[in-house]
Structures are given as C-alpha cells and as structure tokens.
Protein backbone atom coordinates (compact mmCIF):
# COMPACT_ATOMS: atom_id res chain seq x y z
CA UNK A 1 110.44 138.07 49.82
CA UNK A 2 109.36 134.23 50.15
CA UNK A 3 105.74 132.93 51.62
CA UNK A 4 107.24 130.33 53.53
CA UNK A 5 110.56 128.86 53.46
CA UNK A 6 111.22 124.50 54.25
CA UNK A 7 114.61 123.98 56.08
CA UNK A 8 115.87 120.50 54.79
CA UNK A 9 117.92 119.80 57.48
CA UNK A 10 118.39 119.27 61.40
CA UNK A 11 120.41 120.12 64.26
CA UNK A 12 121.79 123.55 64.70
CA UNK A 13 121.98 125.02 61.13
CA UNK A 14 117.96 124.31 60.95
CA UNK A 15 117.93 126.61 64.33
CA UNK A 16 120.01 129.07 62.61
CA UNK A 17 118.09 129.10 59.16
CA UNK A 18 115.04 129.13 61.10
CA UNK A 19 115.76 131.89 63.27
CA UNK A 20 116.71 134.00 60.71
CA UNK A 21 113.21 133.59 58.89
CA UNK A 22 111.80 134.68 61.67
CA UNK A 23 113.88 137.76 61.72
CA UNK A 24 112.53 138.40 58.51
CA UNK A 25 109.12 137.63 58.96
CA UNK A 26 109.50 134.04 57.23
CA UNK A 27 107.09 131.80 58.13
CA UNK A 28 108.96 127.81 58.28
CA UNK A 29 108.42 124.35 57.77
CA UNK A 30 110.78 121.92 58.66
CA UNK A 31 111.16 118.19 57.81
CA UNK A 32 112.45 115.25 60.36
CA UNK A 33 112.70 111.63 60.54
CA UNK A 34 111.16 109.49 63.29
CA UNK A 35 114.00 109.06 65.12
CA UNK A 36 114.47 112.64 65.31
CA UNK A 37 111.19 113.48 66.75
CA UNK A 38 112.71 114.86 70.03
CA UNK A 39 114.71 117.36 68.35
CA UNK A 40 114.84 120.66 68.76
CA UNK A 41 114.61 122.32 64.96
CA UNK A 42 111.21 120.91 65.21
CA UNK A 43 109.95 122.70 68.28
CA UNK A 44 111.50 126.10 66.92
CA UNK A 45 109.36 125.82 62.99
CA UNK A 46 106.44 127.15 62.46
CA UNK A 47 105.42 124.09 61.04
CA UNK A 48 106.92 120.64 61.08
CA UNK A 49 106.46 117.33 58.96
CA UNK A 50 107.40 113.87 59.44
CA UNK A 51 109.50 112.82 56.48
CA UNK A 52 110.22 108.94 55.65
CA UNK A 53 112.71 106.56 55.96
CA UNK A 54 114.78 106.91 58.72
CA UNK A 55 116.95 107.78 60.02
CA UNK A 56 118.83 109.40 57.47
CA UNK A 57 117.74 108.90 54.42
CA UNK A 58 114.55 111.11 54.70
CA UNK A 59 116.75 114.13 54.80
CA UNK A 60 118.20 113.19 51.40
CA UNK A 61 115.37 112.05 49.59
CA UNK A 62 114.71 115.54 47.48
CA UNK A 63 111.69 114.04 45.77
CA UNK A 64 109.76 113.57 48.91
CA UNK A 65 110.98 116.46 50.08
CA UNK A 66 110.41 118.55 46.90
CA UNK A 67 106.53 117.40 47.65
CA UNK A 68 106.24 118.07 51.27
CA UNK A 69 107.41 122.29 50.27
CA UNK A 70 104.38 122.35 47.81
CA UNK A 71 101.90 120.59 50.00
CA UNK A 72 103.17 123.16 53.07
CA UNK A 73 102.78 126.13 50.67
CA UNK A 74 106.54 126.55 50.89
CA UNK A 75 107.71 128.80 48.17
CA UNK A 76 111.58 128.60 48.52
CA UNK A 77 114.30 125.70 50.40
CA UNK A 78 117.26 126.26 52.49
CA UNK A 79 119.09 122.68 52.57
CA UNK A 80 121.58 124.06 55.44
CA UNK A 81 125.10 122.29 54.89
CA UNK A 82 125.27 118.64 54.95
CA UNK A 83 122.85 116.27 53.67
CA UNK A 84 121.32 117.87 49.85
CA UNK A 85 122.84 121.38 50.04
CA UNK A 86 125.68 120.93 47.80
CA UNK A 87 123.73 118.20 45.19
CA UNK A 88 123.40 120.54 41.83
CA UNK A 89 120.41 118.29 41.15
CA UNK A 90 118.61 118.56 43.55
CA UNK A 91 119.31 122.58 43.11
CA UNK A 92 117.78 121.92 39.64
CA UNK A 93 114.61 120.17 40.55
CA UNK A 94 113.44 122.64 42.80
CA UNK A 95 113.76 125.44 39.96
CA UNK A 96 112.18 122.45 37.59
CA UNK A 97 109.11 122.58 40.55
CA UNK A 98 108.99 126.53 40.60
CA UNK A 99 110.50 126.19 44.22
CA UNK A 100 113.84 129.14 45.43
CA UNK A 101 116.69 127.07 46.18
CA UNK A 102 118.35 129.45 48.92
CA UNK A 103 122.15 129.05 47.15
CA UNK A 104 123.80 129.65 44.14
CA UNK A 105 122.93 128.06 40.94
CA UNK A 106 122.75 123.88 39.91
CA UNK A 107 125.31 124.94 37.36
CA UNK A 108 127.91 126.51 39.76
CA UNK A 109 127.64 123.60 42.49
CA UNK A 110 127.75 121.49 39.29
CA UNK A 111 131.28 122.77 38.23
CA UNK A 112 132.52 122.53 41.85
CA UNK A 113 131.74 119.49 42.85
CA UNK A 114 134.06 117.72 40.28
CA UNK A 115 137.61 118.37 41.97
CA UNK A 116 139.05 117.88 38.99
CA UNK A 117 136.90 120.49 36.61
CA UNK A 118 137.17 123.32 39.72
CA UNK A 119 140.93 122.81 39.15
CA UNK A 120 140.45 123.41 35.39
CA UNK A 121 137.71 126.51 35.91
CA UNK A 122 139.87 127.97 38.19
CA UNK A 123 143.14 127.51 36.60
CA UNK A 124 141.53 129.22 33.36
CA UNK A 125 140.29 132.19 35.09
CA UNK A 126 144.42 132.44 36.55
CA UNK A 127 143.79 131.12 40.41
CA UNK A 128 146.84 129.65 41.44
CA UNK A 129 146.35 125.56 41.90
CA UNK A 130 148.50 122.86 43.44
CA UNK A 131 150.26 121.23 40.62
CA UNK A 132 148.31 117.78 40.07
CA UNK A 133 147.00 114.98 37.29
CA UNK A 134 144.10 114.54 35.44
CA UNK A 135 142.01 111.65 36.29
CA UNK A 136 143.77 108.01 37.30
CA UNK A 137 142.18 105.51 34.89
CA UNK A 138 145.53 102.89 35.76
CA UNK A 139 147.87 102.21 37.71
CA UNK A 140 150.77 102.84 35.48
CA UNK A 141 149.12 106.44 34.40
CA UNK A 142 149.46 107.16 38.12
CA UNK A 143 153.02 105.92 38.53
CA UNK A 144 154.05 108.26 35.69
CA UNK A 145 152.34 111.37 36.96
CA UNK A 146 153.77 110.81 40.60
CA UNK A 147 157.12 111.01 39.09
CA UNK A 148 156.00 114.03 37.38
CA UNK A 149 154.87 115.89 40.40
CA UNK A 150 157.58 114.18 43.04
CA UNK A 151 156.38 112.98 45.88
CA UNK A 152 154.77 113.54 48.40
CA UNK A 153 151.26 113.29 47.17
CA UNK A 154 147.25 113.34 47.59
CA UNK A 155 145.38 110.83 46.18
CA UNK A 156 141.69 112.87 46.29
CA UNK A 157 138.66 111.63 44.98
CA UNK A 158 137.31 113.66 42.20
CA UNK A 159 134.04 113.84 43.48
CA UNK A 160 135.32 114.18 47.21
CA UNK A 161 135.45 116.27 50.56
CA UNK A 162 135.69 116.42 54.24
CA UNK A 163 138.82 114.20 53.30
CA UNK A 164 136.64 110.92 52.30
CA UNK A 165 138.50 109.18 49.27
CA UNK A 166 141.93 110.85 50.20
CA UNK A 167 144.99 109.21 51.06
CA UNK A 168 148.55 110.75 51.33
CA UNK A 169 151.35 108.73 49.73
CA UNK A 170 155.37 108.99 50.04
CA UNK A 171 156.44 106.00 47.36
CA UNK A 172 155.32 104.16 44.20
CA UNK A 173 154.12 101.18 46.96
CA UNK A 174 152.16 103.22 49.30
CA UNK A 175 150.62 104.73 45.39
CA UNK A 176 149.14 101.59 44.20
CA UNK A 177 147.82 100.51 47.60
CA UNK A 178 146.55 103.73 48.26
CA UNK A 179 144.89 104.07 45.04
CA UNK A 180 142.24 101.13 45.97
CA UNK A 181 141.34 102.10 49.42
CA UNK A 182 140.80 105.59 48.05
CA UNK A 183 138.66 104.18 44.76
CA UNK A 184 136.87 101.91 47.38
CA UNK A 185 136.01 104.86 49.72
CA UNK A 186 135.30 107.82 46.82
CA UNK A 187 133.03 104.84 45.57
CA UNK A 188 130.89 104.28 48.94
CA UNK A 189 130.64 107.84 50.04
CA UNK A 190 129.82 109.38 46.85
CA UNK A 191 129.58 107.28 43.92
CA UNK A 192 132.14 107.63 42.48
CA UNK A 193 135.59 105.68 42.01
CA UNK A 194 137.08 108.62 40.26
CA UNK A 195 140.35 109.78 41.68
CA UNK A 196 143.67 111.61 40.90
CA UNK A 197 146.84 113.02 42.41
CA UNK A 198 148.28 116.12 43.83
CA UNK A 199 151.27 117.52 45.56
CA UNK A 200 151.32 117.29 48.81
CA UNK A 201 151.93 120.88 50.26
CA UNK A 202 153.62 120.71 53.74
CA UNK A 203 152.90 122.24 56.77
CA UNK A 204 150.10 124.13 54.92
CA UNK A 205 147.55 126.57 56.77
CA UNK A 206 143.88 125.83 55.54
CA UNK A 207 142.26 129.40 55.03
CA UNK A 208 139.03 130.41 53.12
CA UNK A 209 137.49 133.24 51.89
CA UNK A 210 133.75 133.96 52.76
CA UNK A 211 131.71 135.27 49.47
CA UNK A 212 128.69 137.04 49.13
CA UNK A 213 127.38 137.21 45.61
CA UNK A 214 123.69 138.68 44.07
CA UNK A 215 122.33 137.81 40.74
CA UNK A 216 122.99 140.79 39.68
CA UNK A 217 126.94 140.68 39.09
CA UNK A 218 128.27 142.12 42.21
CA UNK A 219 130.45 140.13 44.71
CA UNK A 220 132.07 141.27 48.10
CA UNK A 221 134.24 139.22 50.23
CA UNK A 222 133.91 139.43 53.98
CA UNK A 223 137.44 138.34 55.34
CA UNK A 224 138.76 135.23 55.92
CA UNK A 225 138.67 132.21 58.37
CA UNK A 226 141.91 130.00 59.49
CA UNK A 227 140.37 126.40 59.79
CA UNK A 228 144.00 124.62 59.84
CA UNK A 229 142.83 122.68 63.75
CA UNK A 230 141.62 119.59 61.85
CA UNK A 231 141.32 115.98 62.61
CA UNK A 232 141.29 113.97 59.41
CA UNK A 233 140.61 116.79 57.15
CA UNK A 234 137.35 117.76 59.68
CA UNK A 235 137.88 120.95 61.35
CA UNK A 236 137.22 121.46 64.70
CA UNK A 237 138.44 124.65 65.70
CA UNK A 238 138.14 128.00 63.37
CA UNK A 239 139.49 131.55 64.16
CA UNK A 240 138.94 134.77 62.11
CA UNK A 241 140.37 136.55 61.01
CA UNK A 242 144.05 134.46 59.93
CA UNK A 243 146.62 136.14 62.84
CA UNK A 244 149.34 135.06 59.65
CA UNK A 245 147.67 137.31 56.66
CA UNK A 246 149.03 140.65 56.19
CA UNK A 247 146.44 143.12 54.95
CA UNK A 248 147.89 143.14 51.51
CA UNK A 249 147.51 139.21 51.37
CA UNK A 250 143.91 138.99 52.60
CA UNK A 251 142.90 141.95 49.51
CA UNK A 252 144.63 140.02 47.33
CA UNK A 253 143.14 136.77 48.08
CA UNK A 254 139.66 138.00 48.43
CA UNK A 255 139.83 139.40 44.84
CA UNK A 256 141.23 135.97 43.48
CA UNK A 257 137.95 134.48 45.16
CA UNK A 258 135.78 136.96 43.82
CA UNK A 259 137.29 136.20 40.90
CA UNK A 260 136.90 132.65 41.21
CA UNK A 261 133.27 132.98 41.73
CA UNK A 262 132.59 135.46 38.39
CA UNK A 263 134.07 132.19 36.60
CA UNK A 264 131.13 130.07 37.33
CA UNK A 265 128.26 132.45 38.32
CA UNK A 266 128.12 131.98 41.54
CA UNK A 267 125.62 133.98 43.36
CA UNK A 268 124.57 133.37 47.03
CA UNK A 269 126.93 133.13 49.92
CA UNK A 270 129.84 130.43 49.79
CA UNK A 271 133.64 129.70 50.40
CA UNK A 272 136.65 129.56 48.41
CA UNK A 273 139.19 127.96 50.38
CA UNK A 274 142.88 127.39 49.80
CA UNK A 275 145.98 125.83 51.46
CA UNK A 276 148.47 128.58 52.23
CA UNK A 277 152.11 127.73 52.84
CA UNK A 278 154.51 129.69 55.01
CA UNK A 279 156.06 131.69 52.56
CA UNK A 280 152.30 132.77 52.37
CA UNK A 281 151.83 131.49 48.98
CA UNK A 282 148.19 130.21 48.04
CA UNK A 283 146.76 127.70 45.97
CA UNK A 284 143.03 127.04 45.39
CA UNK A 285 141.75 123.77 47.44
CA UNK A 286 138.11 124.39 46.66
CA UNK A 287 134.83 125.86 46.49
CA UNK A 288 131.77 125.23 49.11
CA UNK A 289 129.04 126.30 47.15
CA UNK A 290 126.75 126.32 50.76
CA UNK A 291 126.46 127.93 54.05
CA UNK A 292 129.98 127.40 56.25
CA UNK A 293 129.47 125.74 59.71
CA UNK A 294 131.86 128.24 60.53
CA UNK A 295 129.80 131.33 59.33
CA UNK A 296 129.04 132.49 62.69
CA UNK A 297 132.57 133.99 63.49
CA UNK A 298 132.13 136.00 60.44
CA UNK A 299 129.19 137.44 61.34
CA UNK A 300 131.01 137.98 64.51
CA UNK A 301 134.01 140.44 63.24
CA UNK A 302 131.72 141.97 60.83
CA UNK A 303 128.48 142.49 62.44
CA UNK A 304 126.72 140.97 58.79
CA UNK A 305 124.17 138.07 59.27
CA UNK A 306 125.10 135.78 56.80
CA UNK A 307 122.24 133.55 56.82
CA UNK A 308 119.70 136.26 56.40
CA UNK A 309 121.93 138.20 53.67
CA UNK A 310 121.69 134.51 51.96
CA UNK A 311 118.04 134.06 51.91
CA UNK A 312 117.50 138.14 50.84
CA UNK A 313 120.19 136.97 47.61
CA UNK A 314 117.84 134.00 46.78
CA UNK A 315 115.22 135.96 47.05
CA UNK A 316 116.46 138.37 44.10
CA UNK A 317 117.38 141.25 46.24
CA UNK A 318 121.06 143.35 45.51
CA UNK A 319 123.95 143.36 47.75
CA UNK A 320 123.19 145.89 50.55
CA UNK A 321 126.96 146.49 50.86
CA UNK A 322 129.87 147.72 48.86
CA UNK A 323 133.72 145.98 49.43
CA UNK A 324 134.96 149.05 51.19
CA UNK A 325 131.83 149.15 53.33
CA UNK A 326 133.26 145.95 54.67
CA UNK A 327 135.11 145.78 57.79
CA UNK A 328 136.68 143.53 60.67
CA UNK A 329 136.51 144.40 63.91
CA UNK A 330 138.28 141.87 66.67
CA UNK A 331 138.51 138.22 66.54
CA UNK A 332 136.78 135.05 67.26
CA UNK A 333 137.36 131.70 67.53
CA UNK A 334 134.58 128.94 67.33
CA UNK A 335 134.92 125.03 69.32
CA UNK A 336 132.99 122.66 67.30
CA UNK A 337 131.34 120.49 70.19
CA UNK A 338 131.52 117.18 69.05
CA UNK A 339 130.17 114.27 71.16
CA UNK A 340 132.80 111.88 70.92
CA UNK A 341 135.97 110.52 72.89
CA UNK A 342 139.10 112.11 72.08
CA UNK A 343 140.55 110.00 74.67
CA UNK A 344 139.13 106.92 72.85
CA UNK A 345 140.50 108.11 69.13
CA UNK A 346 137.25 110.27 68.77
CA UNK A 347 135.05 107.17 69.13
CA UNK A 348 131.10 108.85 68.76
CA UNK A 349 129.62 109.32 72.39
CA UNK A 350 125.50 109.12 71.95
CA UNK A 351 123.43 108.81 74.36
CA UNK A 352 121.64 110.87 77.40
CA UNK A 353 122.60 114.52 78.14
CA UNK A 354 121.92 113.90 82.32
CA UNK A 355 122.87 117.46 82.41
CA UNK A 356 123.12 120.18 80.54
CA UNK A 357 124.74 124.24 81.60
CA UNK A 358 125.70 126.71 79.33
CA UNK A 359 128.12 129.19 79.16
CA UNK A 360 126.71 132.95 78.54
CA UNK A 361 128.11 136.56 79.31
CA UNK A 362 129.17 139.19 77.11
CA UNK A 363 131.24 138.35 73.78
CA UNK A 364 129.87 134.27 73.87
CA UNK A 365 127.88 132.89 71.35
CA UNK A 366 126.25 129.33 70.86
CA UNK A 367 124.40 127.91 68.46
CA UNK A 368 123.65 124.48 69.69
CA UNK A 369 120.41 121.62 69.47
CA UNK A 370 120.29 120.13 72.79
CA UNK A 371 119.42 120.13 76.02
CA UNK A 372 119.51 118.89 79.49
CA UNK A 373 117.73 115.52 79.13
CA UNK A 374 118.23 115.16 75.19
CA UNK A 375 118.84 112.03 74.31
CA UNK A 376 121.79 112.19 71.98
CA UNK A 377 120.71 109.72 68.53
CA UNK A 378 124.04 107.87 66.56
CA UNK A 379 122.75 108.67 63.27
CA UNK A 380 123.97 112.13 62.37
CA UNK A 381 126.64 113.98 62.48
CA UNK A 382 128.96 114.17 66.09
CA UNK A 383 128.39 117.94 66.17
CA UNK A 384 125.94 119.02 68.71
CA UNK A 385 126.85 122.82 69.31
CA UNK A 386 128.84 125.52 68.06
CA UNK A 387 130.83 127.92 70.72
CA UNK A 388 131.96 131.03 69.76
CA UNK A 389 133.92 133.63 71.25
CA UNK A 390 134.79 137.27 70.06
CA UNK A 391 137.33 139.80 71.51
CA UNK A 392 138.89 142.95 70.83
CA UNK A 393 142.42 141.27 70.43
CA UNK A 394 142.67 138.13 69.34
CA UNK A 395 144.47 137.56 73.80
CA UNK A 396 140.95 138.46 75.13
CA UNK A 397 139.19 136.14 72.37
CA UNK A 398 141.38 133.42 73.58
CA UNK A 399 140.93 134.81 77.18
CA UNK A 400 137.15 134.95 76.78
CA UNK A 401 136.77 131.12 75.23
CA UNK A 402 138.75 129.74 77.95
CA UNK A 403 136.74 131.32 80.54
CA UNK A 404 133.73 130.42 78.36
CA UNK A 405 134.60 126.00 78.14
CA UNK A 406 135.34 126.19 81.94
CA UNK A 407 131.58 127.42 82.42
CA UNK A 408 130.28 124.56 79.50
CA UNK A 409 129.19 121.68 81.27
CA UNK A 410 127.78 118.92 79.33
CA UNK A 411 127.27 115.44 81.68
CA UNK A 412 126.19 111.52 80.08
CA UNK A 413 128.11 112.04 77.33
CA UNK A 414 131.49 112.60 76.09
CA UNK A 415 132.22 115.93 74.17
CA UNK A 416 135.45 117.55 73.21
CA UNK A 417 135.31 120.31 75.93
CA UNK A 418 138.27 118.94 77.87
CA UNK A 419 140.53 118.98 74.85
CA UNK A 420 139.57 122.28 73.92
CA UNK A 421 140.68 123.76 77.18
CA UNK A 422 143.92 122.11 76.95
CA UNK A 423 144.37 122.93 73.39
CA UNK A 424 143.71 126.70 73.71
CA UNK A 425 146.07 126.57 76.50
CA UNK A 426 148.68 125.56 74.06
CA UNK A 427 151.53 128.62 73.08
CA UNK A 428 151.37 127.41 69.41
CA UNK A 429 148.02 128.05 69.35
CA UNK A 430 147.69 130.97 71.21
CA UNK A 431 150.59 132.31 68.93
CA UNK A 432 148.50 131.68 65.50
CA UNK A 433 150.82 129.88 63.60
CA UNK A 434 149.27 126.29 63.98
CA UNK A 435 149.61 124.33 60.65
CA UNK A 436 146.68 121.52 59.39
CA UNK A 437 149.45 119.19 61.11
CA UNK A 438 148.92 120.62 64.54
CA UNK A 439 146.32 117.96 66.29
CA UNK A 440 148.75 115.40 64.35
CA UNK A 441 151.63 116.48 66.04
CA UNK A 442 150.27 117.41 69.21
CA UNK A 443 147.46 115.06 70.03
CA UNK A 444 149.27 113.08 72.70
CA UNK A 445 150.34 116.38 74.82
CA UNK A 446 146.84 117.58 75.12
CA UNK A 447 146.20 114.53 77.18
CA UNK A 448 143.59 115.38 79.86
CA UNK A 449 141.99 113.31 82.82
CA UNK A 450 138.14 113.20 82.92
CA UNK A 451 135.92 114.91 84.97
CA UNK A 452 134.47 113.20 88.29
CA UNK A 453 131.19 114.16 88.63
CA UNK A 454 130.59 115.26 93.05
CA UNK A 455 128.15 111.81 92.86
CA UNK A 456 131.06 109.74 91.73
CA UNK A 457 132.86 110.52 94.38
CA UNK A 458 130.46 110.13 96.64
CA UNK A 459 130.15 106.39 94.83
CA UNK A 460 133.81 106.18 95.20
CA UNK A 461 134.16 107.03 98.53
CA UNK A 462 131.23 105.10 99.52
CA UNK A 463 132.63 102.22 97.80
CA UNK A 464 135.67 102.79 99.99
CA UNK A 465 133.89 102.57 103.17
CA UNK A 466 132.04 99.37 102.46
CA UNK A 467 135.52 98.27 100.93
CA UNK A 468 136.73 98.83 105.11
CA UNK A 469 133.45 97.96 106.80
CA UNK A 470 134.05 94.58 105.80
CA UNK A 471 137.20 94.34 106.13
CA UNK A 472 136.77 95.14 110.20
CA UNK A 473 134.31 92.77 110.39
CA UNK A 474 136.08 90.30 108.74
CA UNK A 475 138.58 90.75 110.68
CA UNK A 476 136.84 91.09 114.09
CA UNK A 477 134.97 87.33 113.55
C-alpha cells in the first residue's frame, strides 16, 4: 500500500479521495490555489500546499504538481475527475517520476480520449457504435458524409466531452455553420479543431456501465447508472440502477463493457457509457477513463467503496470480488447541487453561503465542500454538493429524496434545490422513462417561485408599514 497519497484536486471529490485514505490508513497531501485557501479539502489533508497560479491553473499545472508529491514524500496521485485526471500525459509523467497514478494506464486514457479512435477500438473489438465519419478536414467531405448518414446529426469534437465542441444539425445550412462554431469551441476548450459527424439518435437514454479492472486481467462490472436528466450534455440528476433495463440487457451490456475495457487495458475503475434507444438497443458513446461524479449511488446499491477499491487497484492489489459476487440491492438517485439560477438560464450564483442546514436521517447521503459562512469562489466548477438518496424500491428512493431537498436549506446563494423538488415531483420522472430530452422538453413546467426568507418578510412588511405611515401623515398635514 502507498506512503502517502497527493489529491490533485478540490471540492468534494478531494473530500471523498481523502476520506478514503484515511480509511486505509493513507496519510494525504493536498494542493490549492490562493483563492481557494478557505476551502474545505484543505482542512480535511493531512497535509496541505499552496500551489501557483491561480485560480485555476495551479490545479493543472502537472509539473509543479509532479514536484510538490516528491518534496511531500508522496508516493502515488489521485487527480479526482476534472482538471488532470483524464490527461494520458500527465498519467505518463508521474510513472516517468516513479510516482502511482491512481487510474488506469496513459495508454488506455490515450486511446479514449480521441472520439474518433474509441469508435475505431471499440468497433474492432465488436461494440456496437452510432454510425458516423471519420474526421471533417472540409466542408464538402462533411456534406457528403451527412448524406451518407441522413440527417439528423452530431457534429462532436474529436477530442471532446461534457458536450463542448458539439452541435446538432438538421440540414446542409445548419452543417457548414455548425461546423465553425464547433471547430472554434473544440479549439478553445481542448486544443483541438478536430471534429466529425454522427447520427443523431432520438429520444436516447444516456446509461453507463461502472468497471472495476486489476492489473492482473480480471474485470467485474458493478451495474449501471441512468444519467439521461441533462442540461447541455451536463448531467444533473443520476439514478441506479436504469428502471428501463431488463436483467438480460444489463448482463449483456456489462460484458460488452468489460469487453470494451480488455481492448485497451484498462485497469482501475472507470465508465463505459452508451446512448440506449427505446427499442433498448445500445451503441457505445464513450469511455471515462476516471472516477464518476456519480460513483456514490453505486456504492450505494452495492455496498462496494469505489474510491478505496480504486486506490487498492493502483496500488497492485487483485480484485477482491468475483462478477457473481456482485449484487444490487434498492435504488438511489443523486441531485447534483449546483449553485446557479435555473430561473435565470442556469446563470452561476457565487457568493456567501449566509446559511447553511443539511439534510440527514437514515438512507441520505452527501458529499458536499461547504458550509454555513463559505464564501462561494466563481472559478470552478458550479457543483458544490452531491445528495444522494437510497431506498428499497425505487417509490421510497424517490419518497426519501423528496423528503430529503425539503430539509436542504442553502441561503445567499442560488442552488438548484427548488427545481429538484419540482422535478422529482414530475410522473415522467417518477415513472423512469425520462429521455436526455427531458429538461429540454420540460424546463418551462418545472417553473418554481423562490423562497422568502422569514427576514424578508419582515423587510417587506416593514416596508409596507412605512409605505402607510406616510401616507397618513401625508395625508393628515
């Protein structure tokens, strides 16, 4: 097992790297950036170190951070999700620097993070893919593959995810204007221009297969997750398992993803996700060669800590479980707790948490990174908590996450709490079959009012008052 392990992140993944460590009897270090000095992942390390520039770019400079692991004694990295986890380079520089990089191999994040290779690796090892082209170099090479595919279509950066660089087209016009935009964006998020097309599947549900793997050759699959709630290709609410899988579909599929991941020697945990129509027929969408946000309702139906099974992997140790040793029990759904305005097209909310209450009680879970007073930066990532609910049937999961968002109370900023409640309030979602259309289509009917704190009412009222004080006066001189 390792000396000491560096988390190379923040927020709540550092937490939950950190705390597993400590399960293990881990010493950590942990890196932040000055304007992240009041956060929380540095008050839970063992050990923490001031990493420079800010207020990003410390957290991807793998260099500096490279140096700061062998000056702490560190003998092993987990880079979390985000930021450096899935850069294959950085994954070989810390093996270069005789440093664990807790996930799989530079090679296999190599392969995957070219879109269009994963299509190729997995299309050779028989995974069923969305028909699509090989790389746009021109405007009249895309025009002829969109009329060999038919429309609709994807344009999808090859080097892309979380939806940056993608742009869904229904004619040769919206093509070629699309096609720039998309270059333009694939180019500024990850440098890269590189795109190509591929058929737009309708109506799709957005499912994915969690993998464990060892270096040893053996791979088990723990289930699946339904992430179709998205907003831009960004998922905000997950449930697991899928209430549309039969049994016979989820074996299936978890075999074509273990399969998928003997292709490119994968070992670690990680995701292969596809898009899943509703004839229930699957293509591959990709692989996340990292930790899932989303783990944690996993670990919830299977009773398997992911993170620590992860760093045990890196760490050379076998599988500890067979594939029929694997079972769910229940379901659970997970909010992603954004702060931003859903009533103000998901504008980013930072600032002040003036209050801060919890939800708790039997079945709840919450990874989270702040606290009552926190002051909220507009650097990172929305995401400041993860709430996660697990039931016996998938009607007390829902029953048990309602109960659990009326007890969340989060004050000074705005967080997507109120949709949620509306949302799981919804009979399409309560019934499972939600598409990655649903917030699309339903966005304006989970309209909500805000919340008026008891002191703004007192203001208003108040303000009322005065409002008829003076008018008596007023009227008596």
């Amino acid at each position: 097992m390792f000396n000491k392990v560096l988390v190379a992140n923040r927020g709540e993944i550092a937490i939950r790297v950190i705390r597993a460590c400590k399960e293990l009897g881990i010493p950590t270090v942990t890196i932040f950036t000055e304007q992240d000095a009041s956060a929380l992942h540095i008050q839970k390390a063992d050990q923490s170190i001031l990493v420079t520039p800010g207020p990003i770019a410390g957290y991807l400079d793998f260099e500096q951070i490279i140096k700061v692991a062998k000056w702490a004694g560190a003998d092993a990295i987990h880079p979390g999700y985000g930021f450096i986890a899935e850069n294959w380079r950085f994954a070989q520089a810390c093996a270069d620097n005789g440093l664990t990089f807790i996930g799989p191999p530079a090679s296999a994040i190599r392969a995957m993070g070219s879109k269009t290779q994963a299509r190729e690796i997995m299309e050779a090892a028989g995974v069923p893919i969305i028909p699509g082209s090989p790389v746009i170099d021109s405007e009249g090479v895309a025009t002829y593959w969109a009329a060999r595919i038919g429309y609709p279509l994807l344009i999808k950066a090859k080097a892309g995810g979380g939806g940056r660089g993608m742009r869904l087209v229904h004619n040769d016009d919206e093509l070629l204007r699309g096609l720039s935009s998309a270059r333009s964006e694939a180019q500024k998020t990850f440098g890269d221009e590189t795109v190509y097309l591929e058929k737009f599947v309708s109506e799709p549900k957005h499912i994915e297969i969690q993998l464990m793997a060892d270096k040893y050759g053996r791979i088990v699959h723990l289930g699946e997750r339904d992430c179709s709630i998205q907003r831009r290709h960004q998922k905000l609410i997950e449930i697991a398992p899928s209430l549309v899988l039969t049994p016979e579909k989820r074996t299936e599929m978890g075999e074509v993803a273990k399969r998928a991941a003997r292709q490119i020697g994968y070992h670690s945990v990680g995701t292969v996700e596809f898009l899943v129509d509703r004839q229930l027929n699957y293509y591959f969408l990709e692989v996340n060669t990292r930790i899932q946000v989303e783990h944690t309702i996993t670990e919830l139906i299977t009773g398997i800590d992911i993170v620590k099974e992860q760093i045990r992997l890196a760490a050379g140790e076998p599988l500890r479980l067979t594939q029929e040793e694997v079972s769910l029990r229940g379901h659970a759904i997970e909010c992603r707790i954004n702060a931003e305005d859903p009533r103000n097209n998901f504008f980013p909310s930072p600032g002040k948490i003036t209050k801060y209450q919890s939800p708790g009680g039997f079945g709840i879970r919450i990874d989270g990174c702040v606290f009552g007073g926190y002051e909220v930066p507009p650097y990172f990532d929305a995401m400041i908590s993860k709430l996660c609910a697990w039931g016996n049937t998938w009607e007390e999961a829902v029953q048990r996450m309602q109960r659990a968002l009326d007890e969340y109370l989060i004050r000074g900023i705005k967080t997507t709490i109120p949709l949620y409640k509306k949302l799981l309030q919804d009979a399409e979602f309560q019934s499972g079959q939600f598409t990655t259309e649903y917030m699309e289509n339903k966005i304006q009917e989970l309209s909500y009012e805000d919340v008026k704190e008891p002191w703004d009412i007192f203001y208003i009222a108040a303000a009322a008052l005065f409002f008829e004080l003076n008018s008596f006066y007023a009227e008596q001189s």
